[in-house]
C-alpha atoms as a PDB file:
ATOM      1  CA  UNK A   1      14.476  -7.636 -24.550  1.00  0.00           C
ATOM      2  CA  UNK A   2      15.383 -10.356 -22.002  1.00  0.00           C
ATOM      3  CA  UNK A   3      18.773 -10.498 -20.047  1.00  0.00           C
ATOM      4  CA  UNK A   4      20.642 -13.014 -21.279  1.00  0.00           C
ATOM      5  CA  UNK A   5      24.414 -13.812 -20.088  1.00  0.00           C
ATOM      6  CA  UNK A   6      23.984 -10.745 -17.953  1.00  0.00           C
ATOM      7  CA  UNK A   7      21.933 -12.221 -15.820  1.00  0.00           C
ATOM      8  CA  UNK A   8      24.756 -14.627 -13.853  1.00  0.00           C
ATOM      9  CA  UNK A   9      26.093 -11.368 -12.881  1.00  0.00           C
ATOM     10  CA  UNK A  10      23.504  -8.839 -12.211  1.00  0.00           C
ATOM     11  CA  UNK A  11      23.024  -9.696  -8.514  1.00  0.00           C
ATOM     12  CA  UNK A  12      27.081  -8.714  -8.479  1.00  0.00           C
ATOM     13  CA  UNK A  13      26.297  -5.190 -10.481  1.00  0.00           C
ATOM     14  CA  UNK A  14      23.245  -4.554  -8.641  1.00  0.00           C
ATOM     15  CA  UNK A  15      24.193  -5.347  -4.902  1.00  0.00           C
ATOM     16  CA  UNK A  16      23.461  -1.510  -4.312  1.00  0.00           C
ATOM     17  CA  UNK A  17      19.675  -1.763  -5.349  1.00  0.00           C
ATOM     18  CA  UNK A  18      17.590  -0.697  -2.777  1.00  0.00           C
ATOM     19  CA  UNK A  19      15.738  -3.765  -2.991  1.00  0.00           C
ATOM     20  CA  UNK A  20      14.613  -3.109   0.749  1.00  0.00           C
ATOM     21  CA  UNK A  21      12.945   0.260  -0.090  1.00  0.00           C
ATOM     22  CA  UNK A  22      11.031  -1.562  -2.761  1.00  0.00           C
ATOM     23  CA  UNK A  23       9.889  -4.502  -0.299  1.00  0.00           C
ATOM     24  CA  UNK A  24       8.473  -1.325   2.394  1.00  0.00           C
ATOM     25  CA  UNK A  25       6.789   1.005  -0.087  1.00  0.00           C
ATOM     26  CA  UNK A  26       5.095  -2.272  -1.017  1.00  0.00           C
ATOM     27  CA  UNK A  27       4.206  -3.192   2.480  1.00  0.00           C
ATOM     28  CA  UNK A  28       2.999   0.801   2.991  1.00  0.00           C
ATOM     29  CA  UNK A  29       0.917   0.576   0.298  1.00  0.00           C
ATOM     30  CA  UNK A  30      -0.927  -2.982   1.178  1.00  0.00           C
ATOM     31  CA  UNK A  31      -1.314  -1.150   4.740  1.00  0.00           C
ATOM     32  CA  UNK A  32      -3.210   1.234   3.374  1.00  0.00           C
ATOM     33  CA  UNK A  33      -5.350  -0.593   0.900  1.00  0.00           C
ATOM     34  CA  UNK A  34      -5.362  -4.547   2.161  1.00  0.00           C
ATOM     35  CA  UNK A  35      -2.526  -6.946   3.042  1.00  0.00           C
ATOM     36  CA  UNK A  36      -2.283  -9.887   0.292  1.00  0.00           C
ATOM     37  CA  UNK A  37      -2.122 -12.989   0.034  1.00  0.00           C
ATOM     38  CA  UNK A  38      -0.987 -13.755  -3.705  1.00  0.00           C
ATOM     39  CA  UNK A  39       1.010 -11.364  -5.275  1.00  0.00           C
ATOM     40  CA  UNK A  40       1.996 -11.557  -8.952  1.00  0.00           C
ATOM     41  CA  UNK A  41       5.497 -10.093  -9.903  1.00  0.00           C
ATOM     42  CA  UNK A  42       6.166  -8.645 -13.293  1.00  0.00           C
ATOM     43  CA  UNK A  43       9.942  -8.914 -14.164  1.00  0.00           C
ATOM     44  CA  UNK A  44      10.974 -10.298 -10.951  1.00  0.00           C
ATOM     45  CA  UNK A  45      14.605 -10.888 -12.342  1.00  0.00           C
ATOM     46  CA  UNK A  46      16.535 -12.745 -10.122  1.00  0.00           C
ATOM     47  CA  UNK A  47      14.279 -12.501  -7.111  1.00  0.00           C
ATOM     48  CA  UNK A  48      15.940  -9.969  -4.966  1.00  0.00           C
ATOM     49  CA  UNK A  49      12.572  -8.978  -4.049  1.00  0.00           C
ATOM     50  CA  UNK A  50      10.265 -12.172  -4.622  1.00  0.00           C
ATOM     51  CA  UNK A  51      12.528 -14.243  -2.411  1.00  0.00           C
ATOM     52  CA  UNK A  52      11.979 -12.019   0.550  1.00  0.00           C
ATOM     53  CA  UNK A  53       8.076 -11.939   0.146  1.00  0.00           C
ATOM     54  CA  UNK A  54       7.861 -15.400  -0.542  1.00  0.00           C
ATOM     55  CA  UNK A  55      10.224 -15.694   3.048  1.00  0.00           C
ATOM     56  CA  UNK A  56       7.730 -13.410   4.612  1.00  0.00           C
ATOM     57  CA  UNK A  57       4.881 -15.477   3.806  1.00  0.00           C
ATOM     58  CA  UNK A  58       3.457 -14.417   0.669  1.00  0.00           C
ATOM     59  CA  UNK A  59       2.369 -16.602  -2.165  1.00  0.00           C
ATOM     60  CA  UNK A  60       4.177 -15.150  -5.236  1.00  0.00           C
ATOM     61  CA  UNK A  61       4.340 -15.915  -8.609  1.00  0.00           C
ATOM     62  CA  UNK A  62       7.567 -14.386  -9.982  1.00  0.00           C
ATOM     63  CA  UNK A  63       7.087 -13.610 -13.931  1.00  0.00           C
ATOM     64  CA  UNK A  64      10.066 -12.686 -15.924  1.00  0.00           C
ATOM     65  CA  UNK A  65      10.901 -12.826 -19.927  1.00  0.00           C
ATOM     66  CA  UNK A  66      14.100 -13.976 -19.478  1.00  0.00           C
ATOM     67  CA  UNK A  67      14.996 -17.733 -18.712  1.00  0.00           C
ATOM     68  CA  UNK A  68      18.381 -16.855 -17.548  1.00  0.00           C
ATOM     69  CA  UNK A  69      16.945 -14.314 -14.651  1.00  0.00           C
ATOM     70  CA  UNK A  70      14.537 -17.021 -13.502  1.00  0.00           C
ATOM     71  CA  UNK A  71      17.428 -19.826 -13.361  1.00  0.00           C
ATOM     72  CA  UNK A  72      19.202 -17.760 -11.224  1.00  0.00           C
ATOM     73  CA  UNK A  73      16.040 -16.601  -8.966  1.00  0.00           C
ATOM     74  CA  UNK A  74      15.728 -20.728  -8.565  1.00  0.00           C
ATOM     75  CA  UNK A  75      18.813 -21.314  -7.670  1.00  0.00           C
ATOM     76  CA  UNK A  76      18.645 -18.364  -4.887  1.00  0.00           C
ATOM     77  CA  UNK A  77      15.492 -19.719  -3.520  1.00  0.00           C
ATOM     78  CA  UNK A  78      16.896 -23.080  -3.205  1.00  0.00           C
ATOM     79  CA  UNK A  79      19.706 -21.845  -1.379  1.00  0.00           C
ATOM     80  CA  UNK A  80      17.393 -20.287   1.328  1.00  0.00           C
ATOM     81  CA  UNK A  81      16.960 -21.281   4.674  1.00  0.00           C
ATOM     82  CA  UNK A  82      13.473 -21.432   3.918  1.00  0.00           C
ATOM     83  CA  UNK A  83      14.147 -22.521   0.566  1.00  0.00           C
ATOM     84  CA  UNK A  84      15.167 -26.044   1.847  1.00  0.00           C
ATOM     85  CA  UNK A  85      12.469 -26.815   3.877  1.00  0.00           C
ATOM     86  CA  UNK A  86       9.672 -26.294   0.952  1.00  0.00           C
ATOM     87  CA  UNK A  87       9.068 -22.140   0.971  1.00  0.00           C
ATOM     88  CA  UNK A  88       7.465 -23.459   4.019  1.00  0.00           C
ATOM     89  CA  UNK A  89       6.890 -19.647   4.705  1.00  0.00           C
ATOM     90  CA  UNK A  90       5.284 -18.978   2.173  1.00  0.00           C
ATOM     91  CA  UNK A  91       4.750 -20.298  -1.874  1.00  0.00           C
ATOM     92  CA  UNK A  92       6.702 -19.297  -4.864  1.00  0.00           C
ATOM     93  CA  UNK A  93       5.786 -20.069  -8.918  1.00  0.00           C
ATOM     94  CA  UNK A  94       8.458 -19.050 -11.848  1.00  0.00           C
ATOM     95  CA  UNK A  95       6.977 -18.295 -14.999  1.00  0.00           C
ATOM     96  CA  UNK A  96       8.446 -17.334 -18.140  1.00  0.00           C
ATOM     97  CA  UNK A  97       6.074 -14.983 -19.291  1.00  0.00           C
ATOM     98  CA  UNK A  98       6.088 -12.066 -21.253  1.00  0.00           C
ATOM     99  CA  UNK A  99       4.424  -8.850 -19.625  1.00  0.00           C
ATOM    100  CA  UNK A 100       2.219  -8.093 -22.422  1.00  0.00           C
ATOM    101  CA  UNK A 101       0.416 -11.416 -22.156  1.00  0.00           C
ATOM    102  CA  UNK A 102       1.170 -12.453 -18.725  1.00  0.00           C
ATOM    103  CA  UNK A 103      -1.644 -15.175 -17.283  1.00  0.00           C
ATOM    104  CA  UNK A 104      -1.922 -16.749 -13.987  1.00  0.00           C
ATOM    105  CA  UNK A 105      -4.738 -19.299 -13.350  1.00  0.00           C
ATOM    106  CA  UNK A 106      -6.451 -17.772 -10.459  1.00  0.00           C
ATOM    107  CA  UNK A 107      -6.676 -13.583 -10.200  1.00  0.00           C
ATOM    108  CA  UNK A 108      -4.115 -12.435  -7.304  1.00  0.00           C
ATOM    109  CA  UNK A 109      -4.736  -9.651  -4.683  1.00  0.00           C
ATOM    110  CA  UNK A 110      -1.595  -7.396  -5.556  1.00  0.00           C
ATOM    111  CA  UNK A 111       0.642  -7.274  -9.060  1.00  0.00           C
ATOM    112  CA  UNK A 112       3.987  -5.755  -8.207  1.00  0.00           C
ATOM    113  CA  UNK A 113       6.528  -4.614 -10.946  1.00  0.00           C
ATOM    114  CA  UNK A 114       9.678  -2.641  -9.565  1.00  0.00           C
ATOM    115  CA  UNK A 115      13.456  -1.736 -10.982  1.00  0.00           C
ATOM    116  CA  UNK A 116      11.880   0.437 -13.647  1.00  0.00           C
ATOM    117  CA  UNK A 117      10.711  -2.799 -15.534  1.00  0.00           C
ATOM    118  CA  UNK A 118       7.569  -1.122 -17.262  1.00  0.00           C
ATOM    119  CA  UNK A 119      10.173   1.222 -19.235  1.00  0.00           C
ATOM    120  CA  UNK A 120      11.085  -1.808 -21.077  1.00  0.00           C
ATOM    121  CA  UNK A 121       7.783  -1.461 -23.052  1.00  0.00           C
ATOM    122  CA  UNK A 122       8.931   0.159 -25.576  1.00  0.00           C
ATOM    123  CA  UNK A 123       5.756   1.217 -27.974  1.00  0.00           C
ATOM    124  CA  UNK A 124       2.448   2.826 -26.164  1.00  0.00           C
ATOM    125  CA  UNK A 125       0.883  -0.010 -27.229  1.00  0.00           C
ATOM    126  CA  UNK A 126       2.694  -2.979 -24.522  1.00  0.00           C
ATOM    127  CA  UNK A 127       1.693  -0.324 -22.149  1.00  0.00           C
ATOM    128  CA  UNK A 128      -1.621  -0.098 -22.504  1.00  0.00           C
ATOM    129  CA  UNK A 129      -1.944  -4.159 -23.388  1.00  0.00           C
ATOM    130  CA  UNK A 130       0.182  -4.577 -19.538  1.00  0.00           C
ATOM    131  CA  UNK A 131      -2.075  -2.347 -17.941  1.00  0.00           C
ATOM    132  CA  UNK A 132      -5.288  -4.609 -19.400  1.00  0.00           C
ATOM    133  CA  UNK A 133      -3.650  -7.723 -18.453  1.00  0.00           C
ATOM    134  CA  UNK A 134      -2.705  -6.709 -14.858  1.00  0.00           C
ATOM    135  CA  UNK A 135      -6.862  -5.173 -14.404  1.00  0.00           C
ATOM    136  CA  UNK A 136      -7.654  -8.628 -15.604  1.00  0.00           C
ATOM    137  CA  UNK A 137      -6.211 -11.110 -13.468  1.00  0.00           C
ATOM    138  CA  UNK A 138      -6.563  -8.792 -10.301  1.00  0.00           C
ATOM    139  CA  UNK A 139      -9.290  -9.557  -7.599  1.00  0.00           C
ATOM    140  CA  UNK A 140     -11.617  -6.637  -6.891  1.00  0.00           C
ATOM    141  CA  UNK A 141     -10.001  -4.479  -5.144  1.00  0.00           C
ATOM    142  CA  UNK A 142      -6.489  -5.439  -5.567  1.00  0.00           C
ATOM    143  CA  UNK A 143      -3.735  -3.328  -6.140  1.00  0.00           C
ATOM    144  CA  UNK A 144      -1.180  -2.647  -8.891  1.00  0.00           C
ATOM    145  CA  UNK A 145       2.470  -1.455  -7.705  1.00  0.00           C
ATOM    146  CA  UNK A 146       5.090  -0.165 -10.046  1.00  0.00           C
ATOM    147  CA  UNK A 147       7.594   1.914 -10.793  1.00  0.00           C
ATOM    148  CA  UNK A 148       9.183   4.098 -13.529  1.00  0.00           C
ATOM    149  CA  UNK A 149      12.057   6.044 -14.839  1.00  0.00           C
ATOM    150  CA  UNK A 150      10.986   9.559 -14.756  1.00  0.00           C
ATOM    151  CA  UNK A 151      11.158  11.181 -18.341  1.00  0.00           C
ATOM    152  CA  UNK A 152      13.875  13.593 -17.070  1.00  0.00           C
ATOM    153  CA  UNK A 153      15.889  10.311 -15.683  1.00  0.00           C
ATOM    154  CA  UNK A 154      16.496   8.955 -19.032  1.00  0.00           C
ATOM    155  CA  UNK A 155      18.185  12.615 -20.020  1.00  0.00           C
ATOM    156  CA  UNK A 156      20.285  12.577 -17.567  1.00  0.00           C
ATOM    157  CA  UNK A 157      21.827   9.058 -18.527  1.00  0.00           C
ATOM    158  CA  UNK A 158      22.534  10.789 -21.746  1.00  0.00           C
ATOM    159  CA  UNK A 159      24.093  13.827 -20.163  1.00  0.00           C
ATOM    160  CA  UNK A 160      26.365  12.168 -17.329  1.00  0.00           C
ATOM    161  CA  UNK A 161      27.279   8.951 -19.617  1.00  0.00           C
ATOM    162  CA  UNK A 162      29.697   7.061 -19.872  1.00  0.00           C
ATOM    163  CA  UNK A 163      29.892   5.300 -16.906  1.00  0.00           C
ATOM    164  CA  UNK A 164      32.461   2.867 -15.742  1.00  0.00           C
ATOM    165  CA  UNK A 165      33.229   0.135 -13.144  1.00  0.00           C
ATOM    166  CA  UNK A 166      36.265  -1.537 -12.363  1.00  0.00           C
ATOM    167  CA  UNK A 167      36.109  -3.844  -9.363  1.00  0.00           C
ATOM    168  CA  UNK A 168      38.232  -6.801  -9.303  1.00  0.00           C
ATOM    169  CA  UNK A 169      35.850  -9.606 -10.623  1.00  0.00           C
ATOM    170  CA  UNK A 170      33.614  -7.751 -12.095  1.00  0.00           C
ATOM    171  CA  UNK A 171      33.817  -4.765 -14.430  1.00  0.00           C
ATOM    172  CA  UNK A 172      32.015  -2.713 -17.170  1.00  0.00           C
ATOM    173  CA  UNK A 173      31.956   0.412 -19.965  1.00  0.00           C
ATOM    174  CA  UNK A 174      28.339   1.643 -20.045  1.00  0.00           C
ATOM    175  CA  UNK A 175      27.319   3.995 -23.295  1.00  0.00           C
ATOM    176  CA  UNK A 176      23.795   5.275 -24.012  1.00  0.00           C
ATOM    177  CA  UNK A 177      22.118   6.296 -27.331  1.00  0.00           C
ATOM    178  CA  UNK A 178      19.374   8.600 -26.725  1.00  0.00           C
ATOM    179  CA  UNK A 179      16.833   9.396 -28.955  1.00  0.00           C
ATOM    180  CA  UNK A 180      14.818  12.640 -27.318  1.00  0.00           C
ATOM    181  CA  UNK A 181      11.953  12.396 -29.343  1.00  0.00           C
ATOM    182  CA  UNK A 182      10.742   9.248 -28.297  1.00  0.00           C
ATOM    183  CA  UNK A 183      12.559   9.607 -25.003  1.00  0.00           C
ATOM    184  CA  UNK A 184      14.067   5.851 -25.592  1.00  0.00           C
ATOM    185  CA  UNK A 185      17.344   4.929 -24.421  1.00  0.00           C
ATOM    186  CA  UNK A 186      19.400   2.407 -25.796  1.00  0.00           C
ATOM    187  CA  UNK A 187      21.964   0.933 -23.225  1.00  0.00           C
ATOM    188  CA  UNK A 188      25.322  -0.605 -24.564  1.00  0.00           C
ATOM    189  CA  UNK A 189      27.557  -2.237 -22.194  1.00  0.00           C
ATOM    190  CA  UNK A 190      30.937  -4.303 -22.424  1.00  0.00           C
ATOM    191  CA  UNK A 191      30.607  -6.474 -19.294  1.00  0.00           C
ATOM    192  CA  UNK A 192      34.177  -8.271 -17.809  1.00  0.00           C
ATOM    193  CA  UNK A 193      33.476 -10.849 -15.815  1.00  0.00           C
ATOM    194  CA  UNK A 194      36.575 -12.979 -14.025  1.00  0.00           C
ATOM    195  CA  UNK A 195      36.803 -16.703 -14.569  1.00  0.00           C
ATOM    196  CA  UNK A 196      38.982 -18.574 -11.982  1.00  0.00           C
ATOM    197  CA  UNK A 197      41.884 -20.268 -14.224  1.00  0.00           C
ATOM    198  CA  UNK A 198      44.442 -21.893 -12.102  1.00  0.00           C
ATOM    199  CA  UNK A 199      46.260 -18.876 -11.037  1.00  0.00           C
ATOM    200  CA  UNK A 200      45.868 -16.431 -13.758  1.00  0.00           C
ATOM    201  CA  UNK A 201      42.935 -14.241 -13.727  1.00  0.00           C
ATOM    202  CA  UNK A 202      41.136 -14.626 -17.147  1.00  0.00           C
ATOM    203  CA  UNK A 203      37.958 -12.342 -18.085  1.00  0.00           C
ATOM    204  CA  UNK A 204      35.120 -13.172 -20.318  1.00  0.00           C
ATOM    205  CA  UNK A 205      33.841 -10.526 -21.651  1.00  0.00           C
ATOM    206  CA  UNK A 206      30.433 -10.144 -23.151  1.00  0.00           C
ATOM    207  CA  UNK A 207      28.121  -7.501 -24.918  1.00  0.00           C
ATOM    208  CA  UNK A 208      24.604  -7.118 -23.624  1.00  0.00           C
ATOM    209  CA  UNK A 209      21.826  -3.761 -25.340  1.00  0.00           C
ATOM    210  CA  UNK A 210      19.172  -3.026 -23.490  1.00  0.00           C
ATOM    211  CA  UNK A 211      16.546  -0.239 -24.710  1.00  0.00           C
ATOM    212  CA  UNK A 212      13.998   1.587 -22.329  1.00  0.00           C
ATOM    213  CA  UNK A 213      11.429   3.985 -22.817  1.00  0.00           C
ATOM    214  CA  UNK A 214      10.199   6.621 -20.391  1.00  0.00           C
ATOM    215  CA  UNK A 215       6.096   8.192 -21.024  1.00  0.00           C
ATOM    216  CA  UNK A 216       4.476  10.885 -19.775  1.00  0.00           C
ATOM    217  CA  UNK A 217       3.203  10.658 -16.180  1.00  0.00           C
ATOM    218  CA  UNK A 218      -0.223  12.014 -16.614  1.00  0.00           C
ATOM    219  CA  UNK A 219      -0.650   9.356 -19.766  1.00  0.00           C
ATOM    220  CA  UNK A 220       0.473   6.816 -17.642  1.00  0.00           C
ATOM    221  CA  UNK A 221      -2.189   7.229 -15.067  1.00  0.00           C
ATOM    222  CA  UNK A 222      -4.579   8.106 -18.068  1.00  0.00           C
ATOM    223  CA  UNK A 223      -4.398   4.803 -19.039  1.00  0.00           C
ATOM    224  CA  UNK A 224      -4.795   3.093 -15.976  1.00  0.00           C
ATOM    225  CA  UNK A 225      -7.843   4.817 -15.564  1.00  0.00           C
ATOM    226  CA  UNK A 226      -8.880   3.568 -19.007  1.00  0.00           C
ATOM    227  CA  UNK A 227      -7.844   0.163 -18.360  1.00  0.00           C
ATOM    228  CA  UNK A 228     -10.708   0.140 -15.076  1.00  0.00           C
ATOM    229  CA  UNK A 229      -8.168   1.200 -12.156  1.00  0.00           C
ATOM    230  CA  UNK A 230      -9.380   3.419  -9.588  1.00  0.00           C
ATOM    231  CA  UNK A 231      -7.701   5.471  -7.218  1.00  0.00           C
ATOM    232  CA  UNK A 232      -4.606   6.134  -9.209  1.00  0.00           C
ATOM    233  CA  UNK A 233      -1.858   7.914  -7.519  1.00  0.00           C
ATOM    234  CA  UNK A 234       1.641   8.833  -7.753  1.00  0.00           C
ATOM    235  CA  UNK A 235       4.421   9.051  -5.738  1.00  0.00           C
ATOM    236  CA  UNK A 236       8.316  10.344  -5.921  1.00  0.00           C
ATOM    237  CA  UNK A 237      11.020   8.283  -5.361  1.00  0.00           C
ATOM    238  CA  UNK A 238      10.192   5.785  -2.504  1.00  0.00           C
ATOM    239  CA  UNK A 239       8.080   8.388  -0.061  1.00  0.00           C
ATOM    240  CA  UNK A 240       4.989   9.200   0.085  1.00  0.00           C
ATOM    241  CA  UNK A 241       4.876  12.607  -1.584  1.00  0.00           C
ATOM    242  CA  UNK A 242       3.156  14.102  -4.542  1.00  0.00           C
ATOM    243  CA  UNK A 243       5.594  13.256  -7.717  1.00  0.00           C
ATOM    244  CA  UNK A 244       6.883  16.429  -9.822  1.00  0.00           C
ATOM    245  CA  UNK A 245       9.416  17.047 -12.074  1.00  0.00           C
ATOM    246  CA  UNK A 246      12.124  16.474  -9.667  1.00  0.00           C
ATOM    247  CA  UNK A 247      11.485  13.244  -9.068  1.00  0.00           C
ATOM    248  CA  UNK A 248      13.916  10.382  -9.988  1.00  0.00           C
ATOM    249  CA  UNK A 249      11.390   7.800 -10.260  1.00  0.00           C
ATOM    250  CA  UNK A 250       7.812   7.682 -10.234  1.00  0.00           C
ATOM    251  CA  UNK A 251       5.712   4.764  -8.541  1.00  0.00           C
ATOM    252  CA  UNK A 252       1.750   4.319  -9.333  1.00  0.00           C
ATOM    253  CA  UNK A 253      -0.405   3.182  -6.973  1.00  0.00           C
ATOM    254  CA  UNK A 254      -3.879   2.030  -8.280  1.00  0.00           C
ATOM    255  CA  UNK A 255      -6.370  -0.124  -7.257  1.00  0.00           C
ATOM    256  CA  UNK A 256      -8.709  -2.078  -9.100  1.00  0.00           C
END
């Protein structure tokens, strides 16, 4: 499911995201296997991380689903610095593409896909379809970067919900449905969002649903194994350590 009014306010709910972290474990992990030049970015949302690699020098192609997320990644880049003189750093594409089918016209080095965006594959099969996808249109020996929702994450929404934020021009109620067997969450939240009115404050609010689904590690790195990927690894929660059952969220490194 794509974000839809959500997105001209997610920057505003996510300003906490360690969108940094993302950007170095990224970096680590091209130090270690090859620095790119293209990189590919599944669900790159508003561009809190494609904006700063294209800055940095990087050609990127941000993918998303959602036309709203990539309106507002546009409109980010154009307010750039760099984003006025041309990306003269570096390049930047937007594509609305879906995950599952995603197809640029040249194979990249590196395909990137971070905030837990995989767990919005919600049936083994998109998995397993992303997975062929990404092996496709990387160059030998590129590298595939993503992240997860550990299985044990997804509980723990369901045991510590509801959650609530009330800041002046922005606030929510956040609910979750859980269903264990599948280990699918379904998020419901009533968003408040303040429009300036003359002198009154005046809220719109809106309704947004968002479902993820968390899989088993070792399936996950299974199937990139399956899909051609070599030299699959995984690692806990931004560091560089073996991932367990205490970790938060799980990021794959493999390389093709």
């Amino acid at each position: 499911m794509s974000y839809r009014k959500f997105a001209y306010v997610y920057d505003e709910l996510m300003e906490d995201m360690p969108y940094p972290d993302w950007i170095r474990f990224a970096r680590t992990a091209w130090e270690q296997h090859g620095m790119p030049k293209s990189v590919a970015e599944l669900g790159c949302g508003t561009g809190s991380i494609t904006i700063p690699l294209v800055n940095s020098g990087f050609e990127v192609t941000g993918i998303d689903l959602s036309a709203d997320m990539l309106s507002v990644a546009r409109s980010k880049m154009e307010a750039t610095p760099q984003g006025h003189r041309l990306y003269r750093e570096g390049s930047v594409r937007w594509v609305q593409q879906d995950m599952r089918e995603w197809r640029v016209p040249e194979p990249v080095d590196s395909v990137i896909s971070f905030c837990d965006c995989v767990n919005y594959l919600l049936e083994s099969e998109d998995v397993i379809r992303t997975f062929e996808r990404t092996y496709e249109m990387l160059k030998p020996g590129g590298t595939f970067l993503f992240d997860v929702h550990h299985p044990n994450t997804l509980i723990r929404y369901d045991e510590e919900q509801p959650f609530v934020l009330d800041e002046r021009s922005v606030s929510y109620i956040w609910t979750c449905d859980f269903d264990q067997e599948r280990c699918e969450i379904e998020h419901h939240l009533s968003i408040f969002s303040r429009l300036d009115e003359g002198n009154r404050d005046t809220y719109q609010r809106f309704e947004e649903v968002h479902t993820q689904r968390a899989y088993d590690p070792d399936w996950m790195k299974l199937e990139l194994s399956k899909a051609g990927f070599r030299d699959v690894k995984v690692y806990a929660d931004f560091e560089w350590k073996e991932a367990g059952d205490h970790a938060q969220r799980l990021f794959y490194v493999a390389v093709k």
